[in-house]
Structures are given as C-alpha cells and as structure tokens.
PDB file of N, CA and C in Angstrom:
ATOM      1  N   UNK A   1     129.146  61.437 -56.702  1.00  0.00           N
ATOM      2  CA  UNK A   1     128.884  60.116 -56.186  1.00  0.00           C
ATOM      3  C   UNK A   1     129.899  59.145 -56.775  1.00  0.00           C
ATOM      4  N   UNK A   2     130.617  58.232 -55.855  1.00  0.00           N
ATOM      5  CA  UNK A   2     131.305  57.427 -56.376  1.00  0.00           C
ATOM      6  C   UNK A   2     130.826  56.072 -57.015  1.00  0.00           C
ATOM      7  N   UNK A   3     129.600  55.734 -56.450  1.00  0.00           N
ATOM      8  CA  UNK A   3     129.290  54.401 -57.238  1.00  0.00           C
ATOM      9  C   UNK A   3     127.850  54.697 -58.062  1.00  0.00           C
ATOM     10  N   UNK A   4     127.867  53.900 -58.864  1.00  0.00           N
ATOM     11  CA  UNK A   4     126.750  53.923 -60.187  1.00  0.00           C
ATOM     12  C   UNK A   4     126.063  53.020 -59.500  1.00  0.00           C
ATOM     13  N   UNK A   5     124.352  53.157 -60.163  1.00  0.00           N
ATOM     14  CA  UNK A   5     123.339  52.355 -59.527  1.00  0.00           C
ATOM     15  C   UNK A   5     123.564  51.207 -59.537  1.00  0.00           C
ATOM     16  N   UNK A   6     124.122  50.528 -60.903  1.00  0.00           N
ATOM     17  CA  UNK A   6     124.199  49.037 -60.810  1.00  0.00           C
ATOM     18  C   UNK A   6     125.003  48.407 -59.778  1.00  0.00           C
ATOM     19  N   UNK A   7     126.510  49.073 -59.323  1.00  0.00           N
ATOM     20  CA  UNK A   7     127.065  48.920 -58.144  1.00  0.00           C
ATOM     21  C   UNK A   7     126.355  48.898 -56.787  1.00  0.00           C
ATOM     22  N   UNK A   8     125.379  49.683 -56.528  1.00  0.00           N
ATOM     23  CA  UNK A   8     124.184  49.848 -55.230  1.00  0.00           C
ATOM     24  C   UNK A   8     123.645  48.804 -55.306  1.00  0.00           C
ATOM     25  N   UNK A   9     123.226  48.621 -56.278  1.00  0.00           N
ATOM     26  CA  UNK A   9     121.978  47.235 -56.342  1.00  0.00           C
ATOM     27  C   UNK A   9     122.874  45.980 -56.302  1.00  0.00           C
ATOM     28  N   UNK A  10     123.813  45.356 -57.108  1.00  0.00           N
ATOM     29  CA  UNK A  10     124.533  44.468 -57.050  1.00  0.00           C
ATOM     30  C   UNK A  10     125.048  44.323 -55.602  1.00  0.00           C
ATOM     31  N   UNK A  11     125.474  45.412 -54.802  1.00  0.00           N
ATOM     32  CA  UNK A  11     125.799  45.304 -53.582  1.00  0.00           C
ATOM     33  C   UNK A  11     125.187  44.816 -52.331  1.00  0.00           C
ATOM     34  N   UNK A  12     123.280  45.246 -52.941  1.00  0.00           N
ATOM     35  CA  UNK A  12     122.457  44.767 -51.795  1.00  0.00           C
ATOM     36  C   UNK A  12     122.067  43.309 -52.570  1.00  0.00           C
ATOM     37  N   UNK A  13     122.198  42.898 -53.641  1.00  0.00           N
ATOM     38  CA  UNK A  13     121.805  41.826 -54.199  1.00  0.00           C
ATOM     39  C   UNK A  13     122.741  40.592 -53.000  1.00  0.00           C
ATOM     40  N   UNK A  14     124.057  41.078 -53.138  1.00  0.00           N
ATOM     41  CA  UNK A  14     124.916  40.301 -52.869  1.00  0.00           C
ATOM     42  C   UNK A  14     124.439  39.751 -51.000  1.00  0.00           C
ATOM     43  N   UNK A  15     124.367  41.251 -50.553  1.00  0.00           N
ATOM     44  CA  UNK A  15     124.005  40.991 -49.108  1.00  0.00           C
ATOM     45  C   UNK A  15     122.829  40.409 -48.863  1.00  0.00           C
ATOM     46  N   UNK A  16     121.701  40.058 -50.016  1.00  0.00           N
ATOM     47  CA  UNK A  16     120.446  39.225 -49.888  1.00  0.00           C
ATOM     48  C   UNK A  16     121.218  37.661 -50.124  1.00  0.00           C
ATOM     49  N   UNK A  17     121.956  37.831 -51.299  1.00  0.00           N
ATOM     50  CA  UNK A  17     122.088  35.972 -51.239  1.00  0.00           C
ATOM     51  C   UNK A  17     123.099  35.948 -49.847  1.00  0.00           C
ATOM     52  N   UNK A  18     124.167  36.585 -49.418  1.00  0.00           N
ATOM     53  CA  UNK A  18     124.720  36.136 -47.836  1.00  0.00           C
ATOM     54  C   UNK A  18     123.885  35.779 -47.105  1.00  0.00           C
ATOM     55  N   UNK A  19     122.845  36.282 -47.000  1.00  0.00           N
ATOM     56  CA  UNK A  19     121.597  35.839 -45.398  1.00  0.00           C
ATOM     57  C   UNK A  19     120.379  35.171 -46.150  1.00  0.00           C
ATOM     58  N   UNK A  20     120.662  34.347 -47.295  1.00  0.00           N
ATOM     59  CA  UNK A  20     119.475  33.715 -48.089  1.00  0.00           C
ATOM     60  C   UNK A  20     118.348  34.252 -47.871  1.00  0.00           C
ATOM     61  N   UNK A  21     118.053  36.019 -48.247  1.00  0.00           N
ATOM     62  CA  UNK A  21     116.762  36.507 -48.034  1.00  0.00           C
ATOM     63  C   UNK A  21     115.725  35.682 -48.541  1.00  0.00           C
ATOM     64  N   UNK A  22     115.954  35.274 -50.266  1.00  0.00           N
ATOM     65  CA  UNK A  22     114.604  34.589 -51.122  1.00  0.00           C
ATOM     66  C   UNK A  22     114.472  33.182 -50.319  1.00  0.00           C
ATOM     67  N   UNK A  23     115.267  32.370 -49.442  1.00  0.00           N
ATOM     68  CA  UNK A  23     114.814  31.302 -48.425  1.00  0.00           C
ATOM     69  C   UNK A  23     114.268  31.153 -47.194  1.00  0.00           C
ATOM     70  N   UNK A  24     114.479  32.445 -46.529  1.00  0.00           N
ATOM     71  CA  UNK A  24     114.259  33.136 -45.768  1.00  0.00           C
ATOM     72  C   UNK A  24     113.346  33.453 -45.137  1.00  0.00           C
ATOM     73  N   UNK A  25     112.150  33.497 -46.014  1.00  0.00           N
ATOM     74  CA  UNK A  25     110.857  34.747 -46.052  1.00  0.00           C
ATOM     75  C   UNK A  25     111.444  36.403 -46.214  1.00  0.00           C
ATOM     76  N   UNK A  26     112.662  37.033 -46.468  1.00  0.00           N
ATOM     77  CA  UNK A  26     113.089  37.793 -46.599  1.00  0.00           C
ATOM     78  C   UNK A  26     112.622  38.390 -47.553  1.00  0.00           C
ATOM     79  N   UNK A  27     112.177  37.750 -48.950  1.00  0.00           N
ATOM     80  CA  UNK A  27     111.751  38.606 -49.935  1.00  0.00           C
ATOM     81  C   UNK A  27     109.735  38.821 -49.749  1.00  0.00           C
ATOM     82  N   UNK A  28     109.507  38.273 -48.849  1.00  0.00           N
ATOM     83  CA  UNK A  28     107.676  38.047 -48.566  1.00  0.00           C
ATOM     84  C   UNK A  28     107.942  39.972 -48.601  1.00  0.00           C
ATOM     85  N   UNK A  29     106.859  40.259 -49.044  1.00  0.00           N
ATOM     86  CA  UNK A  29     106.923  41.832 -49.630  1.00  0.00           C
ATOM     87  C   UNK A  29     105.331  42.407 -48.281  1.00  0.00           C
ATOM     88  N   UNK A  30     104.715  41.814 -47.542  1.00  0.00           N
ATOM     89  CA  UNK A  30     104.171  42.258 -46.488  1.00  0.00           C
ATOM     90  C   UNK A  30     105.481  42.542 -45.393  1.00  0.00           C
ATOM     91  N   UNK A  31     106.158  41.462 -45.331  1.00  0.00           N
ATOM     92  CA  UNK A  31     107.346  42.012 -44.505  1.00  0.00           C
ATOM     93  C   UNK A  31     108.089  42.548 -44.487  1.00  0.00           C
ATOM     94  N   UNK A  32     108.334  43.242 -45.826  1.00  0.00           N
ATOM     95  CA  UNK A  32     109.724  43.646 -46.410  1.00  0.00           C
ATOM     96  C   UNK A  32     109.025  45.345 -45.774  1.00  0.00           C
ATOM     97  N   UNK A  33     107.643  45.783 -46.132  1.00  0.00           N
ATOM     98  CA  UNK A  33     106.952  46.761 -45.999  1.00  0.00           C
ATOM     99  C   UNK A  33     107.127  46.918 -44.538  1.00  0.00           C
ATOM    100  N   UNK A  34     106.854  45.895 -43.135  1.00  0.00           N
ATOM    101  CA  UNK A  34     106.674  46.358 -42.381  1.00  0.00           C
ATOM    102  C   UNK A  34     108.090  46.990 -42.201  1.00  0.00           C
ATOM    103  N   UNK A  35     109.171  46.195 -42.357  1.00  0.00           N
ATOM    104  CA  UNK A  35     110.917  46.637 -42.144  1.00  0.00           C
ATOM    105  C   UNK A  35     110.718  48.495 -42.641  1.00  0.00           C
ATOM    106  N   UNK A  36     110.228  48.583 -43.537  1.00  0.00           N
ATOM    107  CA  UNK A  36     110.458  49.807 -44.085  1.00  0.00           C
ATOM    108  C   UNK A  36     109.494  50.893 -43.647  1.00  0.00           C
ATOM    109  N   UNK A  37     108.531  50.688 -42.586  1.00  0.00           N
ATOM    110  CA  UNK A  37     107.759  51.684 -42.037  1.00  0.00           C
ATOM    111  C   UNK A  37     108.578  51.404 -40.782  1.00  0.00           C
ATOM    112  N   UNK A  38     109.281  50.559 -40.275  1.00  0.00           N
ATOM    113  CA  UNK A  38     109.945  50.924 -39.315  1.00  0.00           C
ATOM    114  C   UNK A  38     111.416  51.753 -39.543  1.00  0.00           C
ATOM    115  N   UNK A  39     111.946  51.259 -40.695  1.00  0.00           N
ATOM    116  CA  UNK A  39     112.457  52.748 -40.745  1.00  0.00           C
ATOM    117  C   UNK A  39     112.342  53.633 -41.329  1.00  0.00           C
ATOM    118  N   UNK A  40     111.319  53.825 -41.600  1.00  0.00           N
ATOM    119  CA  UNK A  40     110.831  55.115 -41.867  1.00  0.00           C
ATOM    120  C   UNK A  40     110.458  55.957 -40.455  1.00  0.00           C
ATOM    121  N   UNK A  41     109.531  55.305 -39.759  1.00  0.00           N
ATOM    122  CA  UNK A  41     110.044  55.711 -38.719  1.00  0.00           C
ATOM    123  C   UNK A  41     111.378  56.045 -37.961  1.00  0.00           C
ATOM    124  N   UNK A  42     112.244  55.271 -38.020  1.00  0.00           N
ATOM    125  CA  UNK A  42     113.401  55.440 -36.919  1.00  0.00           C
ATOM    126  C   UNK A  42     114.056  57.538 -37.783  1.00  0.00           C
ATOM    127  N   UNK A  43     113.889  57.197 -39.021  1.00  0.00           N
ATOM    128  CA  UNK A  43     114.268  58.639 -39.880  1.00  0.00           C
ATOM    129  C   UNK A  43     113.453  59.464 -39.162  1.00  0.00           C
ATOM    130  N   UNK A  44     111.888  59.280 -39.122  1.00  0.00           N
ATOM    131  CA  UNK A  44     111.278  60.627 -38.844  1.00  0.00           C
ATOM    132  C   UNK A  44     111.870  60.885 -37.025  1.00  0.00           C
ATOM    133  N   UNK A  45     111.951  60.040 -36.437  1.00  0.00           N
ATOM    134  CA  UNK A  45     112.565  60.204 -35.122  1.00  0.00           C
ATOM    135  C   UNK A  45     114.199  60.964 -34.832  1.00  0.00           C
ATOM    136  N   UNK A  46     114.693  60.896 -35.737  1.00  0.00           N
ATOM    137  CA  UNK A  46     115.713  61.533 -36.331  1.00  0.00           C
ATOM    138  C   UNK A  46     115.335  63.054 -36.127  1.00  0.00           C
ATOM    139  N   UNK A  47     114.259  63.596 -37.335  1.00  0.00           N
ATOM    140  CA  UNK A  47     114.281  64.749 -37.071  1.00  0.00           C
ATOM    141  C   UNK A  47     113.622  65.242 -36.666  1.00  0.00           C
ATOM    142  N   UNK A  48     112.347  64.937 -36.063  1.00  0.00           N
ATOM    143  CA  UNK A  48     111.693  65.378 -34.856  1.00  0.00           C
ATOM    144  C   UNK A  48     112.558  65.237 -33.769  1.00  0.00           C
ATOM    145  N   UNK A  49     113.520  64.640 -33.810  1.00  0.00           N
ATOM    146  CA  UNK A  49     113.887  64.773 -32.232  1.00  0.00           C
ATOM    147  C   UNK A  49     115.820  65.811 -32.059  1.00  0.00           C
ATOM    148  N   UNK A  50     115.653  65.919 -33.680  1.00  0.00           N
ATOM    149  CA  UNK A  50     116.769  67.031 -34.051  1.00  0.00           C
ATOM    150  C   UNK A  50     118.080  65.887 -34.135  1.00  0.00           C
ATOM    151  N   UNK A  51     118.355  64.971 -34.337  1.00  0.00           N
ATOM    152  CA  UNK A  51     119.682  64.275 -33.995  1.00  0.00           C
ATOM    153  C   UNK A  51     120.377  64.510 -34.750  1.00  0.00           C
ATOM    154  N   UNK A  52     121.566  64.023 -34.758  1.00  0.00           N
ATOM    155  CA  UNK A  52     122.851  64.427 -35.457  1.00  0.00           C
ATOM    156  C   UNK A  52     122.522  64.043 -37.110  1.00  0.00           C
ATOM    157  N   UNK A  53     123.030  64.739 -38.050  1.00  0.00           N
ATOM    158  CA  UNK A  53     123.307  64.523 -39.552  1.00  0.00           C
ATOM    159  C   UNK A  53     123.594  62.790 -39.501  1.00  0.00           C
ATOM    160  N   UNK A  54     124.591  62.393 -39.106  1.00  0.00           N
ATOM    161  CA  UNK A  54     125.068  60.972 -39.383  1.00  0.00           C
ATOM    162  C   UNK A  54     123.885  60.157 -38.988  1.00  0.00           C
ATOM    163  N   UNK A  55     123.290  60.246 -37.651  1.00  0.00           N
ATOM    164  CA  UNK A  55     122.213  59.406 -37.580  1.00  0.00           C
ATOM    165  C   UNK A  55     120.584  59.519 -38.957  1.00  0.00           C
ATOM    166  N   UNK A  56     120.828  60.579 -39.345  1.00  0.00           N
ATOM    167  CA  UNK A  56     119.355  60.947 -40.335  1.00  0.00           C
ATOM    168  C   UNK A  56     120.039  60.000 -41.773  1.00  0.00           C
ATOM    169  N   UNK A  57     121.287  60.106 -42.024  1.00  0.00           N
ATOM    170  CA  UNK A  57     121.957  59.575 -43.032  1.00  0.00           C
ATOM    171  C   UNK A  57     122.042  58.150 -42.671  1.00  0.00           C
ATOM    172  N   UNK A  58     122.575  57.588 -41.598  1.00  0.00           N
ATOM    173  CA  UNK A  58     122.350  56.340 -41.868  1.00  0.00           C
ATOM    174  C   UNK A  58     120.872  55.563 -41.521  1.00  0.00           C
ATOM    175  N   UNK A  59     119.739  56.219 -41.292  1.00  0.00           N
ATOM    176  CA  UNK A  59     118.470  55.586 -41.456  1.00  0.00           C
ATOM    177  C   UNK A  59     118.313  56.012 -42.340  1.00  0.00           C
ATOM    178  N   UNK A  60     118.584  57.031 -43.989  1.00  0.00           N
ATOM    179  CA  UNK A  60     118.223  56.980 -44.752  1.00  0.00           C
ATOM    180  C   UNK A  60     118.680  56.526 -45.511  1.00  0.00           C
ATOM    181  N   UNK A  61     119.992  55.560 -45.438  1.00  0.00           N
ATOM    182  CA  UNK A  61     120.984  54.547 -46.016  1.00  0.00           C
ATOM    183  C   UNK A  61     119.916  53.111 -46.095  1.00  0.00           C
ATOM    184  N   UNK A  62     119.883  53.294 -44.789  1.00  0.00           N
ATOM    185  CA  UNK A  62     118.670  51.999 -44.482  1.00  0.00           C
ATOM    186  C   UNK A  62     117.378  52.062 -45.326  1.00  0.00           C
ATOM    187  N   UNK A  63     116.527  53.019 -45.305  1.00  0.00           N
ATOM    188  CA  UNK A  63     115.870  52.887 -46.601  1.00  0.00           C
ATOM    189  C   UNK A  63     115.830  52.797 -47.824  1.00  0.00           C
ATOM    190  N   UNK A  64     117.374  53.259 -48.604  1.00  0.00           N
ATOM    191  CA  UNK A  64     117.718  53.307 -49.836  1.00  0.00           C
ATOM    192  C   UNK A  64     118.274  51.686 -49.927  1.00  0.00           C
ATOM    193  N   UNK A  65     118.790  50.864 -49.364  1.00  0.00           N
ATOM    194  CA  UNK A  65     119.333  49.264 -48.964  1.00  0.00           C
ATOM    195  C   UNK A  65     117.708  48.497 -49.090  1.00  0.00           C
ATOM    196  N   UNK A  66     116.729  48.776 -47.936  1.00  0.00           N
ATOM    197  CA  UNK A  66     115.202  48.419 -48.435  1.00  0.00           C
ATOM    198  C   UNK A  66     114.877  48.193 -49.744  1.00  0.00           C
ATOM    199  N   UNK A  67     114.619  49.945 -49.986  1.00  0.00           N
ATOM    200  CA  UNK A  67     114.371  49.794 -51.361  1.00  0.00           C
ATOM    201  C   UNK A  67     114.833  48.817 -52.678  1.00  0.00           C
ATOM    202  N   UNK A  68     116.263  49.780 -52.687  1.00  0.00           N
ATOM    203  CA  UNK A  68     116.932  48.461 -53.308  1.00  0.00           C
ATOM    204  C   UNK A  68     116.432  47.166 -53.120  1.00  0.00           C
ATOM    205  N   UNK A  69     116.537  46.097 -52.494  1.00  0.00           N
ATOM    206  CA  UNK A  69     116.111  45.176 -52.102  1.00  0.00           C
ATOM    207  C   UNK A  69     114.709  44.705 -52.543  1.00  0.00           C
ATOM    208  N   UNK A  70     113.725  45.145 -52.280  1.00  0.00           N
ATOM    209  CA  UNK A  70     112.380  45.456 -52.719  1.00  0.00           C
ATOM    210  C   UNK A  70     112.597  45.058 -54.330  1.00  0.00           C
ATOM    211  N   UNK A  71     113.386  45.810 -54.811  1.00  0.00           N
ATOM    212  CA  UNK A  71     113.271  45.735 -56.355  1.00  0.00           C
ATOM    213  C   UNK A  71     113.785  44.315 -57.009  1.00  0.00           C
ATOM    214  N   UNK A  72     114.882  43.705 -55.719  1.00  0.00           N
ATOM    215  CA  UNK A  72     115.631  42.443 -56.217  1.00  0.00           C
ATOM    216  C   UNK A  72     114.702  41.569 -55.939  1.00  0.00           C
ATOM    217  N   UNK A  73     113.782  41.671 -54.582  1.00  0.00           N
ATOM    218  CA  UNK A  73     111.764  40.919 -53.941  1.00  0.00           C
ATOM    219  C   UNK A  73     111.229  41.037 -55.361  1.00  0.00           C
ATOM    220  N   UNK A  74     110.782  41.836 -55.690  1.00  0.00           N
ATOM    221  CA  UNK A  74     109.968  41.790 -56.530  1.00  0.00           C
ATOM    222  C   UNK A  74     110.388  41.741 -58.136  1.00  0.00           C
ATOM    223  N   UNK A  75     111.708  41.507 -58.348  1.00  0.00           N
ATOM    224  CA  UNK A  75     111.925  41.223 -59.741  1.00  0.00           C
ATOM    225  C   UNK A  75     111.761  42.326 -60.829  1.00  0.00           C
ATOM    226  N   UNK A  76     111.943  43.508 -60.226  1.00  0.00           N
ATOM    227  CA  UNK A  76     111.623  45.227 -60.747  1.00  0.00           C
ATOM    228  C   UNK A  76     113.269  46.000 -60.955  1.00  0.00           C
ATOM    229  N   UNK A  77     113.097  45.739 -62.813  1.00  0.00           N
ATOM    230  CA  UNK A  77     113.937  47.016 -62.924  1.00  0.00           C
ATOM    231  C   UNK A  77     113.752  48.184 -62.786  1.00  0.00           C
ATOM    232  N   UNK A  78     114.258  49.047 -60.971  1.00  0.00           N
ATOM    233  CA  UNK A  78     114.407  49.875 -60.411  1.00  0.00           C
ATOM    234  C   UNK A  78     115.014  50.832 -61.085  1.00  0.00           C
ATOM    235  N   UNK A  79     115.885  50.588 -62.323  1.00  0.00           N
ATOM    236  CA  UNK A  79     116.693  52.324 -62.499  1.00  0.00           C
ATOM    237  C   UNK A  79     115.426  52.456 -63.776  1.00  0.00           C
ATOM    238  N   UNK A  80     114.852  51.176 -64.899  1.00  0.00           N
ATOM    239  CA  UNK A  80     114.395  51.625 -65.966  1.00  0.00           C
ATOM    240  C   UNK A  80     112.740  52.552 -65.109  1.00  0.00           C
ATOM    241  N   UNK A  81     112.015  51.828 -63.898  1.00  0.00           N
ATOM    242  CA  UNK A  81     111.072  52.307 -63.526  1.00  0.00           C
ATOM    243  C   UNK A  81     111.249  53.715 -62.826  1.00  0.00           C
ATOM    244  N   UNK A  82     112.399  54.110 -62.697  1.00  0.00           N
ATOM    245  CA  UNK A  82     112.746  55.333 -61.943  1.00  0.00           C
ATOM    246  C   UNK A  82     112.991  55.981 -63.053  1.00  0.00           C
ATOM    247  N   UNK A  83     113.740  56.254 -64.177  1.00  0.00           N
ATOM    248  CA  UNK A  83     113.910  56.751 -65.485  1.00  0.00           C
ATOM    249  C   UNK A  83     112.223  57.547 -65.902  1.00  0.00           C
ATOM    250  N   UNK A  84     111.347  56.249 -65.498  1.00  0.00           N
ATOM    251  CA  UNK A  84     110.147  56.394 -66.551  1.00  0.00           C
ATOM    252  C   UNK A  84     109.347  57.705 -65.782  1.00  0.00           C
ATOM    253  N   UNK A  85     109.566  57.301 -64.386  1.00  0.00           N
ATOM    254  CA  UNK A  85     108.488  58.296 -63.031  1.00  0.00           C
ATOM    255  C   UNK A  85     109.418  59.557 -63.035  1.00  0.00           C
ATOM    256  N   UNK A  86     110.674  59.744 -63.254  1.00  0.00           N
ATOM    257  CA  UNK A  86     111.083  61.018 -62.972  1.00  0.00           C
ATOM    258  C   UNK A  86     110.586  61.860 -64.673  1.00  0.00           C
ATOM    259  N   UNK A  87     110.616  61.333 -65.548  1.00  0.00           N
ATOM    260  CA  UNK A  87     110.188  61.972 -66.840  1.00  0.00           C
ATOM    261  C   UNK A  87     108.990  62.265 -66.651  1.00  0.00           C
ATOM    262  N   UNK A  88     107.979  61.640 -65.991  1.00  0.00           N
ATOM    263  CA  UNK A  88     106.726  62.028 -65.780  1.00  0.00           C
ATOM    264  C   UNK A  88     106.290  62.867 -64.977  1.00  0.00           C
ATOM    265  N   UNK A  89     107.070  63.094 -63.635  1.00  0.00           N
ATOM    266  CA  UNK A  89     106.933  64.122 -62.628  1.00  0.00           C
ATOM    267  C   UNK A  89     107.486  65.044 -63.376  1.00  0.00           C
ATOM    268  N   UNK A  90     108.297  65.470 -63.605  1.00  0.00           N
ATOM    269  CA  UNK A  90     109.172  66.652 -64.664  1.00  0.00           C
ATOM    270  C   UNK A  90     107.732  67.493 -64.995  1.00  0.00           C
ATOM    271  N   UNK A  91     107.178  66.671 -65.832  1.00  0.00           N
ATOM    272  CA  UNK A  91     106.121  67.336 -66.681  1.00  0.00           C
ATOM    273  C   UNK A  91     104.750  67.742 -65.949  1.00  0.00           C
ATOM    274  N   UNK A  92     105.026  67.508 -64.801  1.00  0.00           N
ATOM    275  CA  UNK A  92     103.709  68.043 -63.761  1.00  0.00           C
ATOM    276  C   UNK A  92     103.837  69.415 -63.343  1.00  0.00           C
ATOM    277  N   UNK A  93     103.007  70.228 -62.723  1.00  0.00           N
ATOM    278  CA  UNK A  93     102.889  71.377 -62.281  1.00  0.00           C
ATOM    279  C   UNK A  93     103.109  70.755 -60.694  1.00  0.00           C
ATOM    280  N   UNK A  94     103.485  71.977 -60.015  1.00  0.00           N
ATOM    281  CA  UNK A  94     104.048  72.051 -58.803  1.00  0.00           C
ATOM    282  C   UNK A  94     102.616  73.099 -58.044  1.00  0.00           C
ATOM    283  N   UNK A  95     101.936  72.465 -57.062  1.00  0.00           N
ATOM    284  CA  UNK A  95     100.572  72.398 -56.605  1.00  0.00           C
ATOM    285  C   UNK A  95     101.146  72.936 -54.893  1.00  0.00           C
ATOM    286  N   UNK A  96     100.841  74.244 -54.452  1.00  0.00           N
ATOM    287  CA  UNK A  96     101.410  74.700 -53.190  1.00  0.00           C
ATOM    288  C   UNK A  96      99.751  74.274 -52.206  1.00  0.00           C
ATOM    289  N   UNK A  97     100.445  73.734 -51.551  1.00  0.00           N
ATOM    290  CA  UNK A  97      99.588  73.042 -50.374  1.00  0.00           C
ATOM    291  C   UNK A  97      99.667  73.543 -49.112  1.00  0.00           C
ATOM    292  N   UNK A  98      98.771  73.349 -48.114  1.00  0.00           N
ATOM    293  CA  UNK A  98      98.873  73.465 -46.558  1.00  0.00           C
ATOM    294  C   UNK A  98      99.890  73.209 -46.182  1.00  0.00           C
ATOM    295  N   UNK A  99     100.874  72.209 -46.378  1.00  0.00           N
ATOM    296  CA  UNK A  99     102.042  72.119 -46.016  1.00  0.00           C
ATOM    297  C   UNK A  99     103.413  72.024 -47.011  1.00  0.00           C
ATOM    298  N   UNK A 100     103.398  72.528 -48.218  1.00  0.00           N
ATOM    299  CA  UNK A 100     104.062  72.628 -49.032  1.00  0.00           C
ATOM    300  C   UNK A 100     104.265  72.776 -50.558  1.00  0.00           C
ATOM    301  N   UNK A 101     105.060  72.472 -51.070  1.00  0.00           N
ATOM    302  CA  UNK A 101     104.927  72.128 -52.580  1.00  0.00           C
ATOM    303  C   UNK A 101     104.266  70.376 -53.132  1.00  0.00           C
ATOM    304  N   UNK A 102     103.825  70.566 -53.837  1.00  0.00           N
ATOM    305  CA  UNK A 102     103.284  68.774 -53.907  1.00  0.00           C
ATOM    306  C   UNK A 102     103.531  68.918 -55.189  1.00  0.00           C
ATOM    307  N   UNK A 103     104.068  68.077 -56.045  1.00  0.00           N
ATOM    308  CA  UNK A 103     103.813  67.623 -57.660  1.00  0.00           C
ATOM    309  C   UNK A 103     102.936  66.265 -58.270  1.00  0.00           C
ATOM    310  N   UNK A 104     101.729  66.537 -58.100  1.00  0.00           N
ATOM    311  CA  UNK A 104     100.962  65.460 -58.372  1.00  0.00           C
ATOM    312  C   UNK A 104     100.028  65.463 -58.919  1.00  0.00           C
ATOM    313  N   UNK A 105      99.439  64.699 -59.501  1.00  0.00           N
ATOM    314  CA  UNK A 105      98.211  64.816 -60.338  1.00  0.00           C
ATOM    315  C   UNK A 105      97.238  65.286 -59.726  1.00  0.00           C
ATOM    316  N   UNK A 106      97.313  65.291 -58.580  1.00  0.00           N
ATOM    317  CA  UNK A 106      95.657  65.710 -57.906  1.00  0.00           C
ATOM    318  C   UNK A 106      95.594  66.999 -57.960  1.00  0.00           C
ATOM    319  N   UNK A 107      94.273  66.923 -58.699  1.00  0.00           N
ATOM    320  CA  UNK A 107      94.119  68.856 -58.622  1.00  0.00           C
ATOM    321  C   UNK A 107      93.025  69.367 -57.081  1.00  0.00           C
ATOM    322  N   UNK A 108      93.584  70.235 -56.702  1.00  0.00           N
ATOM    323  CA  UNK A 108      92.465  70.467 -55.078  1.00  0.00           C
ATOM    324  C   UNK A 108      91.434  71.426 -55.740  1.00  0.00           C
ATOM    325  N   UNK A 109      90.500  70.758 -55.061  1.00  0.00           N
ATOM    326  CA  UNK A 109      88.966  71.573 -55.267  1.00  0.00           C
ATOM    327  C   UNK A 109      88.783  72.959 -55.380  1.00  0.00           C
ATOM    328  N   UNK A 110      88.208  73.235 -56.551  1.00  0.00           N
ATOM    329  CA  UNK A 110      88.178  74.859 -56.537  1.00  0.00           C
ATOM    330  C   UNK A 110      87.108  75.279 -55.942  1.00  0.00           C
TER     331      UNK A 110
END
C-alpha cells in the first residue's frame, strides 16, 4: 500500500472541509448512516449481480471514504479504535456457522 492511514483520513478530512460537510448537515450521523447503507448496497449489487472487479472496488472505496468520514462526524480516533478491536478479535475463537466462519462472542446454543 502506498499511503499510510493518516494520509486516507487527512485526505477525506480535506474533501469534508471542500463541501463544508460540518455546515452542511453532512456530519448529522442519521444521515451519514443512511449514505452508507446505500452503499452498502450499491457493493452487494456488485456481486450478486457478478460485475466487474473495478466496479466492487470502487463501491468499496466508497465505503472506506464513509467510514473515514464518520470518524472525522464523530470526533473518533479511527486507527487507535481499530488497533484496540483487532487485538480483541485476534483473541476470539472462530465459531463455524450456517453460513460461515463468524468470530464473535456469541456462543450458539448447545
């Protein structure tokens, strides 16, 4: 990877003050959510519907730009809170489900 997180984030920081998101209603975090179930959607349409690599990559560009963003909304250091959740998943057991692997605290009913 060529750029470091702080470069990602500084980058979408920058593209929030260009379009005055925090004046905006841009940073209102009900809306920021709906933006991001819509693309979350436009991704899953992606591969349910088989489309090209570039299109799955750039709606999942679009969610990683969200995100980002989200963290500059809500005033959340994103790399220290990501640091803390990946050390913690690490240490979970890997739980095979109806539809896959899951790593989560929930234990299923014996």
């Amino acid at each position: 990877m060529s750029q470091s997180f702080a470069q990602m984030l500084a980058g979408v920081r920058t593209f929030h003050e260009k379009h005055d998101f925090a004046g905006n209603n841009g940073h209102d975090m009900a809306y920021r959510l709906l933006l991001t179930m819509e693309e979350l959607g436009e991704l899953a349409e992606c591969i349910t519907k088989g489309k090209p690599q570039a299109e799955r990559a750039e709606e999942l560009a679009d969610l990683l730009i969200l995100t980002l963003g989200h963290a500059i909304a809500m005033d959340v250091d994103l790399e220290a809170a990501f640091d803390a959740k990946l050390a913690e998943v690490m240490q979970r057991p890997a739980i095979r489900g109806d539809l896959g692997v899951r790593v989560t605290r929930y234990e299923p009913p014996t």
